[in-house]
N, C-alpha and C. Protein backbone atom coordinates (compact mmCIF):
# COMPACT_ATOMS: atom_id res chain seq x y z
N UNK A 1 -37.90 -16.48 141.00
CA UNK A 1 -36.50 -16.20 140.73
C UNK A 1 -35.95 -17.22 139.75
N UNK A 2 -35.37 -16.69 138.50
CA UNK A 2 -34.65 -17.56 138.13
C UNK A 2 -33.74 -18.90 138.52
N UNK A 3 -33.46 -20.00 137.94
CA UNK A 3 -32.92 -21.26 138.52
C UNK A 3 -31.81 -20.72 138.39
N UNK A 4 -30.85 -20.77 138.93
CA UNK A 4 -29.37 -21.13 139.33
C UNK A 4 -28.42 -22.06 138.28
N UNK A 5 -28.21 -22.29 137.40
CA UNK A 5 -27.62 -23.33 136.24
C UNK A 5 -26.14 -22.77 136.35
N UNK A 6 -24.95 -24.30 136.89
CA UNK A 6 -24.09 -23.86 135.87
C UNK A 6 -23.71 -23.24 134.58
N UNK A 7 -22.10 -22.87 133.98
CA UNK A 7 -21.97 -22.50 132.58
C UNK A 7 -22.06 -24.05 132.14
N UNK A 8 -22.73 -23.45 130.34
CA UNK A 8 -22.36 -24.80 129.97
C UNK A 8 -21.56 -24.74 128.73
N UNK A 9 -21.00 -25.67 128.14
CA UNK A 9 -20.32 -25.86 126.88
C UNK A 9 -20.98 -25.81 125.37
N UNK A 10 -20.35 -23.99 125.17
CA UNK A 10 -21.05 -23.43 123.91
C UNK A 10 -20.93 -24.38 122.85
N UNK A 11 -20.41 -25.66 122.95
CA UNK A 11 -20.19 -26.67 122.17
C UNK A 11 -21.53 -27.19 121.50
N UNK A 12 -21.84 -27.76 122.56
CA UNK A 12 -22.96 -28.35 123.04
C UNK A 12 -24.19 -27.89 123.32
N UNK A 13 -24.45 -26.62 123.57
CA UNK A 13 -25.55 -26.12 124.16
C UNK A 13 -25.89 -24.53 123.31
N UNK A 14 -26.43 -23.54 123.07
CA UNK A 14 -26.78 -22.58 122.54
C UNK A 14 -27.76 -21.89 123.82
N UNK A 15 -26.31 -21.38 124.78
CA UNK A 15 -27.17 -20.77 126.03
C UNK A 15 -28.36 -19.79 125.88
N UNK A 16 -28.19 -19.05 124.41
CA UNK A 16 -28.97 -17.88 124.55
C UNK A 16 -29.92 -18.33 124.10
N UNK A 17 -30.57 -19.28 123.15
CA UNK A 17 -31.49 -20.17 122.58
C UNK A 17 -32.59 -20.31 123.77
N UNK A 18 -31.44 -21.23 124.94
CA UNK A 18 -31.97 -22.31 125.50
C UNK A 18 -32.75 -21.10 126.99
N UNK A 19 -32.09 -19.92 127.16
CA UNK A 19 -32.74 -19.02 128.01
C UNK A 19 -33.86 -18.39 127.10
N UNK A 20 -34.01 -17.98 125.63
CA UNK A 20 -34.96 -17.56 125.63
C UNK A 20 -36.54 -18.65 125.30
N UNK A 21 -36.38 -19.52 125.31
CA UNK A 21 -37.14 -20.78 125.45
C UNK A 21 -37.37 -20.51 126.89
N UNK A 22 -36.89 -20.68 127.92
CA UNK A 22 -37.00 -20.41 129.97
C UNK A 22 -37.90 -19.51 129.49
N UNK A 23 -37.06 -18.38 128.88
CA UNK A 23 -38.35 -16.66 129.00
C UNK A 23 -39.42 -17.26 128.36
N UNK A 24 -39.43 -17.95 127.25
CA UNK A 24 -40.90 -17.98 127.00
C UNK A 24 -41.56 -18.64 127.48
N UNK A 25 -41.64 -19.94 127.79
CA UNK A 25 -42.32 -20.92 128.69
C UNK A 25 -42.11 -21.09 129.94
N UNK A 26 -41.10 -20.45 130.66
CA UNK A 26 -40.56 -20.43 131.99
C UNK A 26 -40.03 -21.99 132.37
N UNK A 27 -39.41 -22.06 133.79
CA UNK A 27 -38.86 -23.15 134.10
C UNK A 27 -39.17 -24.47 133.88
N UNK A 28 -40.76 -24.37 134.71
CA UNK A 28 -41.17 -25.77 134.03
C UNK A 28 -41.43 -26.21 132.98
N UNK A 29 -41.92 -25.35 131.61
CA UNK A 29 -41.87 -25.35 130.31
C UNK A 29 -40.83 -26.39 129.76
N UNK A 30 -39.13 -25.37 129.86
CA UNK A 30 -38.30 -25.84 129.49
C UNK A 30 -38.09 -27.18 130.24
N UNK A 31 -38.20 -27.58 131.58
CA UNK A 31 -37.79 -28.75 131.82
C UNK A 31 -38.61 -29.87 131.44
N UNK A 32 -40.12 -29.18 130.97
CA UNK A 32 -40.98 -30.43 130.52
C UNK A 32 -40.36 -30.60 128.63
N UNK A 33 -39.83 -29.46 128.38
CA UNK A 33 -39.26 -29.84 126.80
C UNK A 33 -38.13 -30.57 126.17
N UNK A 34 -37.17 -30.32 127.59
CA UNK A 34 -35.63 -31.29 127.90
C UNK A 34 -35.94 -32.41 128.12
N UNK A 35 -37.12 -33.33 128.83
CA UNK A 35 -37.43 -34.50 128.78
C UNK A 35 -38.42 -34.97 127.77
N UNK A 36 -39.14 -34.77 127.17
CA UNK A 36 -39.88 -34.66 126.64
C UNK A 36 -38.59 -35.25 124.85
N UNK A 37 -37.65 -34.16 124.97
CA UNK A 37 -36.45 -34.50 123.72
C UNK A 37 -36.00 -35.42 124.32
N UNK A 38 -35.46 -35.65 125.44
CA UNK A 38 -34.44 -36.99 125.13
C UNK A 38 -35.36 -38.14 125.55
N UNK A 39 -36.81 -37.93 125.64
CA UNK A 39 -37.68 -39.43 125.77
C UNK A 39 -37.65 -39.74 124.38
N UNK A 40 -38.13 -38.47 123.51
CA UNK A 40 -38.62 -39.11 121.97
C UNK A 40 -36.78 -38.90 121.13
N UNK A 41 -35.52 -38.63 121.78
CA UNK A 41 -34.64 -38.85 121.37
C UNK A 41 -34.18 -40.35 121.31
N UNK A 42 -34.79 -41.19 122.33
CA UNK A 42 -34.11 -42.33 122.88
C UNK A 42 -34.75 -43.23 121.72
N UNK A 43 -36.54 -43.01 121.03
CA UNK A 43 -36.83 -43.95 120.04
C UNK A 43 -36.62 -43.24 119.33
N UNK A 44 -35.51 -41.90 119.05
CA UNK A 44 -35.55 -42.15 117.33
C UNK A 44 -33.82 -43.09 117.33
N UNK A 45 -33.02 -42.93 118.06
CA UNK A 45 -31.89 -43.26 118.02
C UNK A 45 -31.81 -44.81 117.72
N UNK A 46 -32.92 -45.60 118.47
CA UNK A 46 -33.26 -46.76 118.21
C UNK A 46 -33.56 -47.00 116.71
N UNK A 47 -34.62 -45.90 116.13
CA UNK A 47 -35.12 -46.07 114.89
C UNK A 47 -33.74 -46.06 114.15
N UNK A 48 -32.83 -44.66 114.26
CA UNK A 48 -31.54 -44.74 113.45
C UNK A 48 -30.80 -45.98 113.43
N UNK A 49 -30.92 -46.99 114.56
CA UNK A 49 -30.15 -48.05 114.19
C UNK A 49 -30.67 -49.29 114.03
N UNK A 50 -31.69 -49.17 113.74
CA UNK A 50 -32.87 -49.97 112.75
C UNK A 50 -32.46 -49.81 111.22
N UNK A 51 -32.84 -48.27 111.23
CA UNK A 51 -32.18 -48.18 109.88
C UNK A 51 -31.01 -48.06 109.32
N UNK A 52 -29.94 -47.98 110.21
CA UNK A 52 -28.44 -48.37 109.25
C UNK A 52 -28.21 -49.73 109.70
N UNK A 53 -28.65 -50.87 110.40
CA UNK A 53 -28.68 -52.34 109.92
C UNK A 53 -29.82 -52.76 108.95
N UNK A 54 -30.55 -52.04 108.59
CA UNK A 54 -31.11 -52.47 107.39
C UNK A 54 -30.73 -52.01 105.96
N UNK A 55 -29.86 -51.10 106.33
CA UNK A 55 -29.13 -49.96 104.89
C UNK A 55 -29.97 -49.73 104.51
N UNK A 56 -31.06 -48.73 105.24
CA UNK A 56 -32.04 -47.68 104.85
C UNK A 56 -31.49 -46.59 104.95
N UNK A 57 -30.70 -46.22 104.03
CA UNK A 57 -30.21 -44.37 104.21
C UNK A 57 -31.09 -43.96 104.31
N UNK A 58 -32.00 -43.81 103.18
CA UNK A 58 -32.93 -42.63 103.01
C UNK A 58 -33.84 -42.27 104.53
N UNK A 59 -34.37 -43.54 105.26
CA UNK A 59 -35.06 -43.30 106.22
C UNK A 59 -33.76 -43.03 107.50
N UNK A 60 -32.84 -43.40 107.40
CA UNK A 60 -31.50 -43.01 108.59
C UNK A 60 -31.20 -41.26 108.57
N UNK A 61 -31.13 -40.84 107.04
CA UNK A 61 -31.25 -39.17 106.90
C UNK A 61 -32.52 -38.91 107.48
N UNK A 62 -33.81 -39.58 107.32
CA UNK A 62 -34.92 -38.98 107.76
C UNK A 62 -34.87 -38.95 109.43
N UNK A 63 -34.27 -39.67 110.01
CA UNK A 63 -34.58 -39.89 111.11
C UNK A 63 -33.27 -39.08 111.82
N UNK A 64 -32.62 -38.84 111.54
CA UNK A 64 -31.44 -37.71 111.76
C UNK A 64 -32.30 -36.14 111.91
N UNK A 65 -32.51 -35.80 110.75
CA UNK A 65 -33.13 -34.85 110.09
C UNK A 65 -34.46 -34.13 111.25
N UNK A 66 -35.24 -34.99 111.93
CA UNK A 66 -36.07 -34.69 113.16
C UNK A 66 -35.02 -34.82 114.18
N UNK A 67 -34.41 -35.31 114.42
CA UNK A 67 -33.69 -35.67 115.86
C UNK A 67 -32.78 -33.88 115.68
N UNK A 68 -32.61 -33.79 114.29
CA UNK A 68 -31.48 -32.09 114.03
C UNK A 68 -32.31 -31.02 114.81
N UNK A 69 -33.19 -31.34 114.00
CA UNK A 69 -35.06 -29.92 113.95
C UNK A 69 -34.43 -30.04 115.63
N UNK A 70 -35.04 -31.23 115.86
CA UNK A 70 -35.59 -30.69 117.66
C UNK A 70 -34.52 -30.30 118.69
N UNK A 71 -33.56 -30.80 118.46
CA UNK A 71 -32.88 -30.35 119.27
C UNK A 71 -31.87 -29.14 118.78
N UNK A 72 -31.97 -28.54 117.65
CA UNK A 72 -31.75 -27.04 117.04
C UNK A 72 -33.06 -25.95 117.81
N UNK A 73 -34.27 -26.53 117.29
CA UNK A 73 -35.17 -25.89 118.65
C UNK A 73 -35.17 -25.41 119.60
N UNK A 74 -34.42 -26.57 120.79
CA UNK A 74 -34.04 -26.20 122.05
C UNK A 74 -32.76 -25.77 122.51
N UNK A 75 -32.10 -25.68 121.44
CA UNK A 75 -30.99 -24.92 121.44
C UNK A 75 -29.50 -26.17 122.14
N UNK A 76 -30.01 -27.23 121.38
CA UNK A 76 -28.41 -27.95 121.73
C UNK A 76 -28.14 -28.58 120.88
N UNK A 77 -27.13 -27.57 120.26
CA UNK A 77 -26.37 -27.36 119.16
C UNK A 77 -25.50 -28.39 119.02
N UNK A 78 -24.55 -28.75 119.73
CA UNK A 78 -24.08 -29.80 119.40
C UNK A 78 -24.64 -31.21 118.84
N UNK A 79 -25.64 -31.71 119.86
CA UNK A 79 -26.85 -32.99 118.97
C UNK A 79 -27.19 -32.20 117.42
N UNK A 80 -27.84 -31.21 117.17
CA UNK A 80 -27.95 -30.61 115.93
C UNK A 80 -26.69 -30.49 115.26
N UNK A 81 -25.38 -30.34 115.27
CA UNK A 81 -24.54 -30.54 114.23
C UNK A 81 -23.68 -32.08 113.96
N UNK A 82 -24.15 -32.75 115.57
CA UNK A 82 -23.81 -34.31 114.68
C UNK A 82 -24.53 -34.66 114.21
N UNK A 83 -26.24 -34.36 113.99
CA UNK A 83 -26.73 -35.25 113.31
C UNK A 83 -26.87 -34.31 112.01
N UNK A 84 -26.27 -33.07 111.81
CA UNK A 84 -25.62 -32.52 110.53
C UNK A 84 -25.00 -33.65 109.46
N UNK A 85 -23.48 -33.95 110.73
CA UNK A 85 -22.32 -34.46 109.94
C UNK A 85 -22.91 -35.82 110.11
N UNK A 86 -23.47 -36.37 110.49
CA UNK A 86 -24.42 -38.05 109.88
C UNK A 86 -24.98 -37.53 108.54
N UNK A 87 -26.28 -36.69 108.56
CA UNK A 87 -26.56 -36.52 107.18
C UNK A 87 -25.48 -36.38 106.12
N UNK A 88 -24.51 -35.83 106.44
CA UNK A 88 -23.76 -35.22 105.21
C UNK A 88 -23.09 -36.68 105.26
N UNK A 89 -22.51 -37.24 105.56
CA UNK A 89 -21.88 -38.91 105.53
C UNK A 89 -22.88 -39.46 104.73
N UNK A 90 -24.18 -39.57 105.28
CA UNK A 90 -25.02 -40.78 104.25
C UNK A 90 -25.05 -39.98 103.09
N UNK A 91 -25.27 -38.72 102.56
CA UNK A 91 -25.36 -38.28 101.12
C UNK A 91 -24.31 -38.27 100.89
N UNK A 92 -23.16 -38.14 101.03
CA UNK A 92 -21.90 -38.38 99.99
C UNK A 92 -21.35 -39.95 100.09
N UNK A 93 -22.40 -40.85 100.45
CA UNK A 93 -22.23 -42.22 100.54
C UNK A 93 -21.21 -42.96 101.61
N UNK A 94 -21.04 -42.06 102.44
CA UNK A 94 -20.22 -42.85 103.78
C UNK A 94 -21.08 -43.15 104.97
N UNK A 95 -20.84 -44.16 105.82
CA UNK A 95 -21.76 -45.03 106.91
C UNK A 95 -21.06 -43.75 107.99
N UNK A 96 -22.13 -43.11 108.53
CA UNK A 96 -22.27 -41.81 109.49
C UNK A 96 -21.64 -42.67 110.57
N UNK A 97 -20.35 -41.63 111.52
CA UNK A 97 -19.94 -42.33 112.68
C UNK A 97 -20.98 -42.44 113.82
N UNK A 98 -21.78 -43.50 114.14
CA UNK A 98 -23.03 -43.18 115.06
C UNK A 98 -22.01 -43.19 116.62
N UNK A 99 -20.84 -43.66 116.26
CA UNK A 99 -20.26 -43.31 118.07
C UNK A 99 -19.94 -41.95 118.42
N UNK A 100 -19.90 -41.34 117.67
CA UNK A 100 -19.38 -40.07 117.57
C UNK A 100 -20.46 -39.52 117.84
N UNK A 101 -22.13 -39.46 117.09
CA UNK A 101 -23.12 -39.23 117.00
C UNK A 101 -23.64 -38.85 119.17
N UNK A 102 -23.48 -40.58 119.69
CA UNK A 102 -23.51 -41.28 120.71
C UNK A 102 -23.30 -40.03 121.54
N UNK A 103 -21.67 -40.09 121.28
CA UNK A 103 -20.78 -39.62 122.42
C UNK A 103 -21.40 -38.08 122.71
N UNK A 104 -21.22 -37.26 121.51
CA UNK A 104 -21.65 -36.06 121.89
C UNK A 104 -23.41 -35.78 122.41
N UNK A 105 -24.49 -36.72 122.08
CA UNK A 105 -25.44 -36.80 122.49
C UNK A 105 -25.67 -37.00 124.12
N UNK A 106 -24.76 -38.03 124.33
CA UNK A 106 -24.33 -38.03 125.75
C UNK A 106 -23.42 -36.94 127.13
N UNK A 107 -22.59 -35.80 126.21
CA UNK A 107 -22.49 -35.11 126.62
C UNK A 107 -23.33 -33.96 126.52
N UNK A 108 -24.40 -34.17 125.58
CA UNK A 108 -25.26 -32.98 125.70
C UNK A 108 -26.20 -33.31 126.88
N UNK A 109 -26.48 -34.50 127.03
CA UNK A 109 -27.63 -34.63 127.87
C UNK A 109 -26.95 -34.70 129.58
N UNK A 110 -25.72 -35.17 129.27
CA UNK A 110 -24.93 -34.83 130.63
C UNK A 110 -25.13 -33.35 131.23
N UNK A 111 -24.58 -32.31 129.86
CA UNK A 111 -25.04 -30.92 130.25
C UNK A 111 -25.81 -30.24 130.28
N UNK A 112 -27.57 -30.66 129.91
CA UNK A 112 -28.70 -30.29 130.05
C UNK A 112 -28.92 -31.01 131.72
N UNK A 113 -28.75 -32.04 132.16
CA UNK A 113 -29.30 -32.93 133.38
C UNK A 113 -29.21 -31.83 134.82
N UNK A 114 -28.43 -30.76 134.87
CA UNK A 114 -28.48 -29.64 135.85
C UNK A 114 -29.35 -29.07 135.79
N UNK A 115 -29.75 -28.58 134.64
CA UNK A 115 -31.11 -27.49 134.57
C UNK A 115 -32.23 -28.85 134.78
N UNK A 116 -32.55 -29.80 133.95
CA UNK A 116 -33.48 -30.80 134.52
C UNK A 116 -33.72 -30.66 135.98
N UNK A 117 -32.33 -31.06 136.57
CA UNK A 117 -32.61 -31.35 138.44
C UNK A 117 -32.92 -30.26 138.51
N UNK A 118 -32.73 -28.71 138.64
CA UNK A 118 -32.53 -27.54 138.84
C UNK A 118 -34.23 -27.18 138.86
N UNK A 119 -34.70 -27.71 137.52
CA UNK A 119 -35.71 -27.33 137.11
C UNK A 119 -37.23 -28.00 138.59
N UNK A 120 -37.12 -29.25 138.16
CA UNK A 120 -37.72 -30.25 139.55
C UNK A 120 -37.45 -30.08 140.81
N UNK A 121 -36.51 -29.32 140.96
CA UNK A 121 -36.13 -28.92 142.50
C UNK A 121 -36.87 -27.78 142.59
N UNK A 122 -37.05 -27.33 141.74
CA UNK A 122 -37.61 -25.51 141.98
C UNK A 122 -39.81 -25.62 141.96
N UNK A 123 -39.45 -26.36 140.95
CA UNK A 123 -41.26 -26.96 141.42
C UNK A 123 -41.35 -27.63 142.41
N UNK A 124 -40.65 -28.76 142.99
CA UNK A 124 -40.97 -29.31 143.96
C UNK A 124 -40.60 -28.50 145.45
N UNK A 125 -40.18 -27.28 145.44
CA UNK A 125 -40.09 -26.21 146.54
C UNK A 125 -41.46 -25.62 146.08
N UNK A 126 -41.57 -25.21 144.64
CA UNK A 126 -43.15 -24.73 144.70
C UNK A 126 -44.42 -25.21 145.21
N UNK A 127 -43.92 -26.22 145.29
CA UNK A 127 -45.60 -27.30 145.71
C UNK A 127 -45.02 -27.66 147.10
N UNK A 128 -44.61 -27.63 147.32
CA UNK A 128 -44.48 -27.98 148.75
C UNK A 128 -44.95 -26.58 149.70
């Protein structure tokens, strides 16, 4: 049976994306792909601020630019359009708001963390 998930904020999330990812890989799929992004989200974010204290645009767009891909992938749209409006800041030569970047990254992962538990609760009834 399908997991049980709150609504979430079309802001932030691309529900229909992120269910047909469930259909294709099913529950544990997606919950091994939601951690899996914000493990390799956590070193690129590091890398991004490697590279804007070194005033490496070029590699700060690069490292935006994967962090966009993957989480456009899994359908949370919001991380994919701030690290839009970062890219578009470093090419028209303005220092990208990374709190802004932060904040909404943090509410995405706030609103993915239900289906996570959701997800581990439903295997760990399976194996048990």
């Amino acid at each position: 049976a399908p997991v049980a998930v709150p609504p979430v904020d079309p802001s932030l999330i691309d529900a229909r994306q992120m269910g047909m990812i469930q259909d294709e890989v099913g529950t544990d799929g997606l919950h091994e792909l939601l951690i899996s992004f914000w493990a390799d989200a956590a070193g690129l974010l590091a890398e991004l601020e490697q590279a804007l204290t070194a005033e490496d645009y070029q590699r700060a767009s690069a490292v935006l630019h994967t962090l966009k891909g993957a989480a456009a992938n899994l359908g949370l749209s919001g991380c994919g359009a701030a690290c839009a409006d970062a890219r578009a800041d470093i090419a028209e030569g303005r220092a990208p708001d990374v709190g802004e970047l932060l904040t909404i990254m943090f509410k995405t992962l706030q609103a993915t963390q239900p289906r996570i538990v959701e997800a581990a609760g439903a295997i760990n009834a399976e194996a048990a």
